[in-house]
PDB file of N, CA and C in Angstrom:
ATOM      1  N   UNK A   1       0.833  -1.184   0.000  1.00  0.00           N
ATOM      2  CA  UNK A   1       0.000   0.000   0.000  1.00  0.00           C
ATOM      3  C   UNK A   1       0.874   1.243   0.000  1.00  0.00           C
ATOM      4  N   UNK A   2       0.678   2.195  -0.681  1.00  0.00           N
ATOM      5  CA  UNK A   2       0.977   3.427  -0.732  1.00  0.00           C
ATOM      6  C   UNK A   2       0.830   4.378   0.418  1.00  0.00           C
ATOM      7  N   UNK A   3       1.986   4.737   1.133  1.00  0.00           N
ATOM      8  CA  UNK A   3       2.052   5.432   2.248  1.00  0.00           C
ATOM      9  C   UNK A   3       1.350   6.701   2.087  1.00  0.00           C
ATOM     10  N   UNK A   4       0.173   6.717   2.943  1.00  0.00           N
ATOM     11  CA  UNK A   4      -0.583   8.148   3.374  1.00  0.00           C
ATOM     12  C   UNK A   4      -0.802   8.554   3.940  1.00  0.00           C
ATOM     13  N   UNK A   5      -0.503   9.992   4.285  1.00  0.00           N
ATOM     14  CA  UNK A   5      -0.781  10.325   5.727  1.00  0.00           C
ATOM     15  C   UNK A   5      -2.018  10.875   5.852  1.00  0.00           C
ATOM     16  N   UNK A   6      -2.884  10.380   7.025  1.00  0.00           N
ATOM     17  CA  UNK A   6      -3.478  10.749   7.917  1.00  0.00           C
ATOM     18  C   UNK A   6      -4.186  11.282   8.991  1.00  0.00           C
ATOM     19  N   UNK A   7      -4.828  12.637   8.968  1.00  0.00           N
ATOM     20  CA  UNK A   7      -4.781  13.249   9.698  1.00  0.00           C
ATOM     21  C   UNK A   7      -6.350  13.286  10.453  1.00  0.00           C
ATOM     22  N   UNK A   8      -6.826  13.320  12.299  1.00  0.00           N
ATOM     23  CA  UNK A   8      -7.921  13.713  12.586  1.00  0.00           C
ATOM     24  C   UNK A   8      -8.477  15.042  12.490  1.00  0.00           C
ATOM     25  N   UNK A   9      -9.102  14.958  11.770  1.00  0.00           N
ATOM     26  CA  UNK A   9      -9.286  16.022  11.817  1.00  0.00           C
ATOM     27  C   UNK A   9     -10.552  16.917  12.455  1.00  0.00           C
ATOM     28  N   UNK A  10     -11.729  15.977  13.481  1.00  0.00           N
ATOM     29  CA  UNK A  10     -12.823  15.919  13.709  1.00  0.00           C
ATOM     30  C   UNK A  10     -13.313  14.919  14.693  1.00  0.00           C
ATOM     31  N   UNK A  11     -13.464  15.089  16.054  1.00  0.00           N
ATOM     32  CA  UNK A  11     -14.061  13.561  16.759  1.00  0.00           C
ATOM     33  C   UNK A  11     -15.709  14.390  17.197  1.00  0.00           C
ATOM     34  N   UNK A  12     -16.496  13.323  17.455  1.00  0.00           N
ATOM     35  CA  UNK A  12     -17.493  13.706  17.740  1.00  0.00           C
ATOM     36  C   UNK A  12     -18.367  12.754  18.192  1.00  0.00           C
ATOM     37  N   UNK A  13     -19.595  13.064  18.708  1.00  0.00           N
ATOM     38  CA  UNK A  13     -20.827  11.891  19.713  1.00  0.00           C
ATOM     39  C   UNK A  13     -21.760  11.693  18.729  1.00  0.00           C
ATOM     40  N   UNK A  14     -22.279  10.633  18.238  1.00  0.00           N
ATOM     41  CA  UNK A  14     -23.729  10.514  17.389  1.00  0.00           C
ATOM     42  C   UNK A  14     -23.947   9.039  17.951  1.00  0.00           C
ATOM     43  N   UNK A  15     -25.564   9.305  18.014  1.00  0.00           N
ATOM     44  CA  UNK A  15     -26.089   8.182  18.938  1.00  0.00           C
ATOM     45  C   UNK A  15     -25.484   7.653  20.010  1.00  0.00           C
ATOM     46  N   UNK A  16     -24.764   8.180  20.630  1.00  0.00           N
ATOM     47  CA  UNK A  16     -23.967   7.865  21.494  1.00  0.00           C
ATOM     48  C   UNK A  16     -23.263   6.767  21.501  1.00  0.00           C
ATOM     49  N   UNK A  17     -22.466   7.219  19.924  1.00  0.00           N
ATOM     50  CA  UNK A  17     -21.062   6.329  19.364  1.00  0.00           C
ATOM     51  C   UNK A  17     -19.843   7.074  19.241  1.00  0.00           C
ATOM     52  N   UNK A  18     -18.943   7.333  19.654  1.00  0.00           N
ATOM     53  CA  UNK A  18     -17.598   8.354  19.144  1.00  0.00           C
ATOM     54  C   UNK A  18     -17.577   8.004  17.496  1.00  0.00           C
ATOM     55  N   UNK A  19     -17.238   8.960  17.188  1.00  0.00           N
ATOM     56  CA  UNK A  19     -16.889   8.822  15.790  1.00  0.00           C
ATOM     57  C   UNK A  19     -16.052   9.739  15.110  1.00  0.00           C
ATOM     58  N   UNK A  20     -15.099   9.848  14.154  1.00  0.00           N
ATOM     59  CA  UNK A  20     -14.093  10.468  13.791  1.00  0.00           C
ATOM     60  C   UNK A  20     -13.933  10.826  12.405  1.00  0.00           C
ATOM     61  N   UNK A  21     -13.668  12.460  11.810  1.00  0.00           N
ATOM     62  CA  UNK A  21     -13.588  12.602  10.725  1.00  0.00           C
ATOM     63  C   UNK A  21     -12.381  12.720  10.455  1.00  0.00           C
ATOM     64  N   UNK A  22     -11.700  11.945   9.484  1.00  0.00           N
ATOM     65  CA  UNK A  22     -10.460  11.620   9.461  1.00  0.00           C
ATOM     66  C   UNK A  22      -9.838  12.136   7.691  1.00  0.00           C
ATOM     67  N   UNK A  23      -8.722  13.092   7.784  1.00  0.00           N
ATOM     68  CA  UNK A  23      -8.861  13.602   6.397  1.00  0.00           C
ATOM     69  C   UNK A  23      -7.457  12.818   5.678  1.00  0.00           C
ATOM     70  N   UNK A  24      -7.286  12.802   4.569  1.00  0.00           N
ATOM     71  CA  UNK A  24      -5.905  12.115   3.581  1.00  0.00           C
ATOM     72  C   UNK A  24      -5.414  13.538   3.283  1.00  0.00           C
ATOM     73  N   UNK A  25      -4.231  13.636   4.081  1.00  0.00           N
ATOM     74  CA  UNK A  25      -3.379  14.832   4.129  1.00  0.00           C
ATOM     75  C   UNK A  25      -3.127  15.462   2.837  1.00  0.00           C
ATOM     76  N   UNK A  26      -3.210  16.525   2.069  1.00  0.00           N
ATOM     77  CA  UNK A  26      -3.194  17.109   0.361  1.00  0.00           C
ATOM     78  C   UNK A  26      -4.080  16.778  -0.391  1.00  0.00           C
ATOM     79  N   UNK A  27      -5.150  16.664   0.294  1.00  0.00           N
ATOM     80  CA  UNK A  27      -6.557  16.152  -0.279  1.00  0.00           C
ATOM     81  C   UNK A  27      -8.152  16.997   0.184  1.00  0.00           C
ATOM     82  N   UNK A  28      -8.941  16.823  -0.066  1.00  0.00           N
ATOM     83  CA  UNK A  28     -10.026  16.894   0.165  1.00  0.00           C
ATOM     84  C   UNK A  28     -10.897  15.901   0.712  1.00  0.00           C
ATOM     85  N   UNK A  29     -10.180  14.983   0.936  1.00  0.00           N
ATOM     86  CA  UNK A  29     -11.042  13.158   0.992  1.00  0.00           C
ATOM     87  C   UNK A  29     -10.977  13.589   2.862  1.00  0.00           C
ATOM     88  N   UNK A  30     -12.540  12.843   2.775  1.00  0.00           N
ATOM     89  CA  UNK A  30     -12.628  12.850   4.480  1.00  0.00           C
ATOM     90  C   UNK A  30     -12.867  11.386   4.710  1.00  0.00           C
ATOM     91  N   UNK A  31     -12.901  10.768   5.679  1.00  0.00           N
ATOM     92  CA  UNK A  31     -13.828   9.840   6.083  1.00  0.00           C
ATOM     93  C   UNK A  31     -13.910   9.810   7.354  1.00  0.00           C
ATOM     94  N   UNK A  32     -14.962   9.271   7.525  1.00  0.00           N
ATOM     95  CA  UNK A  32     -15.744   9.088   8.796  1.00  0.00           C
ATOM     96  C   UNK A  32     -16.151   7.721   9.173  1.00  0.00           C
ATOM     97  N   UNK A  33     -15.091   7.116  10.338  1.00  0.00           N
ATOM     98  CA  UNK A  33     -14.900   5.861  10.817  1.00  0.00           C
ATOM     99  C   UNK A  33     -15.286   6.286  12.679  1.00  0.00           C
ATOM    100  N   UNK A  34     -15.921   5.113  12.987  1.00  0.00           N
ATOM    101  CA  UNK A  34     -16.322   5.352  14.493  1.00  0.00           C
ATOM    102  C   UNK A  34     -15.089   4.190  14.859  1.00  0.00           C
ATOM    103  N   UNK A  35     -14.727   4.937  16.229  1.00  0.00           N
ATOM    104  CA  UNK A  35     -13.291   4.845  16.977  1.00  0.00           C
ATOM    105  C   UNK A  35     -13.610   4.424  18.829  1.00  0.00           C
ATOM    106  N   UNK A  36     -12.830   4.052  19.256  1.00  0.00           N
ATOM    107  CA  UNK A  36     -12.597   4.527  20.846  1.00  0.00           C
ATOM    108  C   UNK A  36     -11.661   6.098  20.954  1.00  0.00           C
ATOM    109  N   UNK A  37     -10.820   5.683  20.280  1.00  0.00           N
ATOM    110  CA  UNK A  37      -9.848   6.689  20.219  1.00  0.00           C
ATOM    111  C   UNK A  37      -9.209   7.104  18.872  1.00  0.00           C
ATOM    112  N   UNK A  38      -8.582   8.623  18.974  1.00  0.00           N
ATOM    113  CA  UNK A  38      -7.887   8.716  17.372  1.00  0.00           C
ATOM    114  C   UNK A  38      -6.748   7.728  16.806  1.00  0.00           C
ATOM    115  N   UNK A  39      -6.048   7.123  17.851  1.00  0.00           N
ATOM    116  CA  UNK A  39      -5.300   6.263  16.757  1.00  0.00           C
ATOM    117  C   UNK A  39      -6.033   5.036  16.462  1.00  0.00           C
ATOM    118  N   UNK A  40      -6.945   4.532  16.947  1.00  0.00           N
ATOM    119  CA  UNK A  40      -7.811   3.580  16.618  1.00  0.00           C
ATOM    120  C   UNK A  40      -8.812   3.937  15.495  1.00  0.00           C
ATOM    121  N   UNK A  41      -8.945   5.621  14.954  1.00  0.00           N
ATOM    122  CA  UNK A  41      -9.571   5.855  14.102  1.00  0.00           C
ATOM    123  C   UNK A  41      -8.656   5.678  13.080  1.00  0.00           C
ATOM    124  N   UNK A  42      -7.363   6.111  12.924  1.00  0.00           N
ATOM    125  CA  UNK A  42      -6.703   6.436  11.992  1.00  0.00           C
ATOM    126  C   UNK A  42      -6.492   4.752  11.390  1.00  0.00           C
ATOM    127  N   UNK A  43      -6.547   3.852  12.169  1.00  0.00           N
ATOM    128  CA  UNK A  43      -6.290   2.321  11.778  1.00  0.00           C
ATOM    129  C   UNK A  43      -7.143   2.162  11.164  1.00  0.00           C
ATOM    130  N   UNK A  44      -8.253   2.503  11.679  1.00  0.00           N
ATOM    131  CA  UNK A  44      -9.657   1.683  10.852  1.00  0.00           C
ATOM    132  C   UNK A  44      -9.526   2.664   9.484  1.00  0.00           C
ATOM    133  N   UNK A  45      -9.371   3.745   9.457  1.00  0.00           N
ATOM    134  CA  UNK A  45      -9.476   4.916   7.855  1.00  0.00           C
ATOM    135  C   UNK A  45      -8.223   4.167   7.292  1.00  0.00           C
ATOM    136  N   UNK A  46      -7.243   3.536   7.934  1.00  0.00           N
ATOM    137  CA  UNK A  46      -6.407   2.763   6.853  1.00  0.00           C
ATOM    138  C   UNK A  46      -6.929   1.902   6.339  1.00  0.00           C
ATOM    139  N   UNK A  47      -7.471   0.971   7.104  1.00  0.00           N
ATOM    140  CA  UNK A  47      -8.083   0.122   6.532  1.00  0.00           C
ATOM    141  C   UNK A  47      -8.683  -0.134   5.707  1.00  0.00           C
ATOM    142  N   UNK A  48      -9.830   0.961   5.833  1.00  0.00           N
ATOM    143  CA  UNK A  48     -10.850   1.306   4.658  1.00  0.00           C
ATOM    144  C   UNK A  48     -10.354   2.175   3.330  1.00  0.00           C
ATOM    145  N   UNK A  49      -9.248   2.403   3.401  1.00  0.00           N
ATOM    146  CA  UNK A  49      -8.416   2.991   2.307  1.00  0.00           C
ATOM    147  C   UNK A  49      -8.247   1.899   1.718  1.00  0.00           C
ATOM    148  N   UNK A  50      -7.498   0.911   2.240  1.00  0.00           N
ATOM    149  CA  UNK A  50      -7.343  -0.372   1.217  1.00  0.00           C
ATOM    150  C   UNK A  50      -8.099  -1.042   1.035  1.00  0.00           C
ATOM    151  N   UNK A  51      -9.564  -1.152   1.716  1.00  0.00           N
ATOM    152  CA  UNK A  51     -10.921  -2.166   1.248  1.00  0.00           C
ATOM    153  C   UNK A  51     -10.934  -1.502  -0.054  1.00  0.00           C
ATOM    154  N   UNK A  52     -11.624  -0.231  -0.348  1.00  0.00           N
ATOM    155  CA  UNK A  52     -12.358   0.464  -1.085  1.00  0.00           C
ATOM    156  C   UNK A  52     -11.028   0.624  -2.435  1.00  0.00           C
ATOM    157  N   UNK A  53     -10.166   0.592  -2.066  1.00  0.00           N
ATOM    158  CA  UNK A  53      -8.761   0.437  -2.910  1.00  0.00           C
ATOM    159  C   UNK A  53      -8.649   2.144  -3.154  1.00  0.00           C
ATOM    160  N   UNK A  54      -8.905   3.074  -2.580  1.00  0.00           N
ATOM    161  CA  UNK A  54      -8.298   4.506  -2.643  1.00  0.00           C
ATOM    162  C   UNK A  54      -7.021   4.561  -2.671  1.00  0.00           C
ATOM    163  N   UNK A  55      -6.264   4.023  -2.186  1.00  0.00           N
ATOM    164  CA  UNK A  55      -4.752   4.228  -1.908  1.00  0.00           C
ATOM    165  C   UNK A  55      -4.119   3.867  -3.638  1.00  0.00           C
ATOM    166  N   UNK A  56      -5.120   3.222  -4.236  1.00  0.00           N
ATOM    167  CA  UNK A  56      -4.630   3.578  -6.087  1.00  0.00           C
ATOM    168  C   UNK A  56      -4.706   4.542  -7.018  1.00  0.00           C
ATOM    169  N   UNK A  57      -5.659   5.439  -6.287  1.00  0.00           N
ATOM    170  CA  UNK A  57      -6.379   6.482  -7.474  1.00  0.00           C
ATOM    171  C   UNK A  57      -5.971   7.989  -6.243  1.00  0.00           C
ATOM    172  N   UNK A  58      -5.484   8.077  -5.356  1.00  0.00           N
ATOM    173  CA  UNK A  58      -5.635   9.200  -4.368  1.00  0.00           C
ATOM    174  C   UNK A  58      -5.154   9.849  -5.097  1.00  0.00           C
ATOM    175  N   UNK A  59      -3.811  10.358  -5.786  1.00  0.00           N
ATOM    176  CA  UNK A  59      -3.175  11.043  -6.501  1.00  0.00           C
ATOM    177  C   UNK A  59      -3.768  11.552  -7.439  1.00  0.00           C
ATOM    178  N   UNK A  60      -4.743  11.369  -7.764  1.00  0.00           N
ATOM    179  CA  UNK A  60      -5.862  12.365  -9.119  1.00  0.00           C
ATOM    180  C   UNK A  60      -6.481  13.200  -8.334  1.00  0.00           C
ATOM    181  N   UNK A  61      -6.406  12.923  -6.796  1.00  0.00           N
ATOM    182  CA  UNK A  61      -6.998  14.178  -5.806  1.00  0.00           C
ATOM    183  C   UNK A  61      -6.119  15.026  -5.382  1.00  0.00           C
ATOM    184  N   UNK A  62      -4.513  14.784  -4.991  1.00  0.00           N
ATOM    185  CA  UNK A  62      -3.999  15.642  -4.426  1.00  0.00           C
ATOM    186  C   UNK A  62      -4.436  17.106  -4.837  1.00  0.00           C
ATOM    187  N   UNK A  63      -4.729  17.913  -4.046  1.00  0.00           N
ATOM    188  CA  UNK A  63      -4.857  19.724  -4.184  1.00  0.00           C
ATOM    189  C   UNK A  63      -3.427  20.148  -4.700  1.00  0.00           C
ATOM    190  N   UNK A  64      -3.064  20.999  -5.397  1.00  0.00           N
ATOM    191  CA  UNK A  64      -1.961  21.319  -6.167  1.00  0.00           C
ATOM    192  C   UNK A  64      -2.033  22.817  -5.797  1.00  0.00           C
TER     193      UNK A  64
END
């Protein structure tokens, strides 16, 4: 996988679940993974970077 960084950028309460908006650093891409904590968010937004296979195409997003 293609190294990306990571950043929280957002935690918050819904239904009384923590949940975390988590951004791909030189991007616009957010996601929103529910966490205990931020580095437990940032694992799971890895994760889901490589389910969804983003970590192939991110680079047509970088902001320039």
């Amino acid at each position: 996988m293609k190294k990306l960084d990571l950043e929280v950028i957002e935690e918050y309460e819904l239904l009384g679940e923590k949940r975390f908006r988590v951004r791909i650093k030189g991007t616009n891409i957010v996601l929103n993974v529910s966490a205990e904590n931020s580095e437990d968010a940032i694992k799971k937004a890895k994760e889901l970077v490589e389910r969804i296979r983003l970590n192939e195409v991110v680079d047509q997003y970088k902001i320039k």
